[in-house]
Protein backbone atom coordinates (compact mmCIF):
# COMPACT_ATOMS: atom_id res chain seq x y z
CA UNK A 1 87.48 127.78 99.37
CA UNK A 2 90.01 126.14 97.05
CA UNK A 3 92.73 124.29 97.36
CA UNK A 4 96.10 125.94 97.17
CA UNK A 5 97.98 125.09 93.54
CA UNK A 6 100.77 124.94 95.49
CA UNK A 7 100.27 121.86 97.74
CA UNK A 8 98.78 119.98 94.59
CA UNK A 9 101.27 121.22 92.16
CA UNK A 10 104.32 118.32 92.52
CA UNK A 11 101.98 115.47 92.64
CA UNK A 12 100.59 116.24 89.11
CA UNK A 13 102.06 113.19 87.59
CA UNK A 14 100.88 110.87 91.16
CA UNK A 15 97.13 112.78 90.72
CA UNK A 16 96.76 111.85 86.28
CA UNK A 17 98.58 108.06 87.15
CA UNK A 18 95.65 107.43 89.87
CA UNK A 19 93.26 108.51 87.34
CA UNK A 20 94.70 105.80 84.58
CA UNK A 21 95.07 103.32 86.63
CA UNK A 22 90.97 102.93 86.41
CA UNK A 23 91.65 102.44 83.04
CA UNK A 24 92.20 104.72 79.34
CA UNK A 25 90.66 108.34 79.36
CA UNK A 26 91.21 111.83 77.62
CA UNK A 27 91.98 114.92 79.13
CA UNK A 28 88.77 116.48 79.33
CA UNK A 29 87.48 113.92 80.86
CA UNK A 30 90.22 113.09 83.60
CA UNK A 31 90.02 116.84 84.33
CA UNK A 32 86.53 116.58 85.01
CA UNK A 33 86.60 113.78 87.55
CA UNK A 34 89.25 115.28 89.09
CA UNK A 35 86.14 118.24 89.80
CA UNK A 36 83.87 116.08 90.73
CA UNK A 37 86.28 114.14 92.72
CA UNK A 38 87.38 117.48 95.06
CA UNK A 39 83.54 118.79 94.44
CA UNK A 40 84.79 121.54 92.41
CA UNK A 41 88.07 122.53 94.57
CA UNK A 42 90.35 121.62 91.97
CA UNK A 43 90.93 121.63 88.66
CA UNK A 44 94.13 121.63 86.21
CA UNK A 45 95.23 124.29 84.30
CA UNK A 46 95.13 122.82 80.52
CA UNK A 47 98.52 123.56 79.87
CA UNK A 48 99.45 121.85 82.98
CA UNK A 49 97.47 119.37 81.79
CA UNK A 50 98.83 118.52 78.32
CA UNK A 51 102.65 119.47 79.57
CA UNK A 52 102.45 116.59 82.07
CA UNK A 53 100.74 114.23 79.52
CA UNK A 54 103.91 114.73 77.27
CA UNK A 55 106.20 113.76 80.09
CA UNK A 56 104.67 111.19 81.06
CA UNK A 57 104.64 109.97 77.87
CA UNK A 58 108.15 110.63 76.98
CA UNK A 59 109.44 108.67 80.12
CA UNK A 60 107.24 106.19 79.30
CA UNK A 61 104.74 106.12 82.03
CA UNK A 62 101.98 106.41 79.48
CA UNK A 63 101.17 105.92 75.47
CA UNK A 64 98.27 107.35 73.95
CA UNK A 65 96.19 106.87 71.13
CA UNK A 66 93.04 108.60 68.80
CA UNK A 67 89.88 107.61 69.58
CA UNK A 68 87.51 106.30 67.06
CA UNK A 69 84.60 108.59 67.55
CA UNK A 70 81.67 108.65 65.28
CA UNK A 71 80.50 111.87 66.31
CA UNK A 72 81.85 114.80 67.80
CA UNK A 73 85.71 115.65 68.01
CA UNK A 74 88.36 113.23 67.70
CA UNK A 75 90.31 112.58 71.16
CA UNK A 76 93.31 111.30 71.99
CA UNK A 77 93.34 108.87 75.07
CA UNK A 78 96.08 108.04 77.25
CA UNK A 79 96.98 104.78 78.69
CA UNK A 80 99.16 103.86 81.54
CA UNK A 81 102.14 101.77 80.78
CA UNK A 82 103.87 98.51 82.93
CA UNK A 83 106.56 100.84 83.81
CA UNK A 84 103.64 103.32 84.79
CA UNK A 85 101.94 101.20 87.11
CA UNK A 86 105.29 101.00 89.24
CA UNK A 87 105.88 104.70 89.02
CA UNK A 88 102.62 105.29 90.75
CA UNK A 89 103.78 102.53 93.22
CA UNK A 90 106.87 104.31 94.25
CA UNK A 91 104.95 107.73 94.03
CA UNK A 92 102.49 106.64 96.87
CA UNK A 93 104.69 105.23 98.61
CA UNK A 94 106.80 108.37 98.59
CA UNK A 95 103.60 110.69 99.26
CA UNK A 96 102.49 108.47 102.44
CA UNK A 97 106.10 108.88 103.40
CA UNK A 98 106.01 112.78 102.82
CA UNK A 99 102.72 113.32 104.44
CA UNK A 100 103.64 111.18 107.46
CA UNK A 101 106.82 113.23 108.27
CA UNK A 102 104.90 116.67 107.52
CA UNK A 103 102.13 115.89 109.87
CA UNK A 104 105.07 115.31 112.43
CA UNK A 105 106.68 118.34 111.50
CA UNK A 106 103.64 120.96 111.65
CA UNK A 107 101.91 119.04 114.65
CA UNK A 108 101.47 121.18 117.94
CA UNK A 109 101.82 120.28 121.35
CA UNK A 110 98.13 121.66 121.67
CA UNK A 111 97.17 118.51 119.30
């Protein structure tokens, strides 16, 4: 069973921040931990992808460079920004807050 698009959907920029945070990466490869990470469950689109890495970039949250790579393809790598690193703050925060009021709101007396 996988995980609905839709629940996962407005927390793409929260979900590729966390993934920075652990330090520079490229998209194939923050895609594929983000398998491995849900074991398989999830997985973005790679439009979805690249749109949010230009918006993220654009605002600032990120910066990205070319790799040096002496074999293989040439990658571009993205690295979270100061002003990055407190945009994920305030995202969590706002996500604990979300999920704490949703669990209210879809809990059952029967719980």
């Amino acid at each position: 069973m996988s995980i609905a698009s839709d629940l996962i959907r407005g927390h793409t920029d929260t979900i590729i921040l966390a993934k920075l945070i652990g330090g520079d990466n490229y998209g194939y490869e923050i895609n594929k931990s983000i398998q491995q990470k849900t074991g398989g469950k999830y997985e973005f689109k790679e439009a979805t992808l690249y749109t949010a890495f230009r918006r993220l970039e654009q605002a600032g949250y990120i910066s990205s460079y070319w790799g040096d790579e002496q074999t293989g393809a040439r990658r571009r790598y993205y690295r979270i920004t100061d002003i990055g690193r407190d945009s994920y703050g305030e995202l969590i925060r706002d996500w604990h807050t979300a999920k704490e009021m949703i669990d209210k709101l879809i809990e059952t007396e029967d719980m």
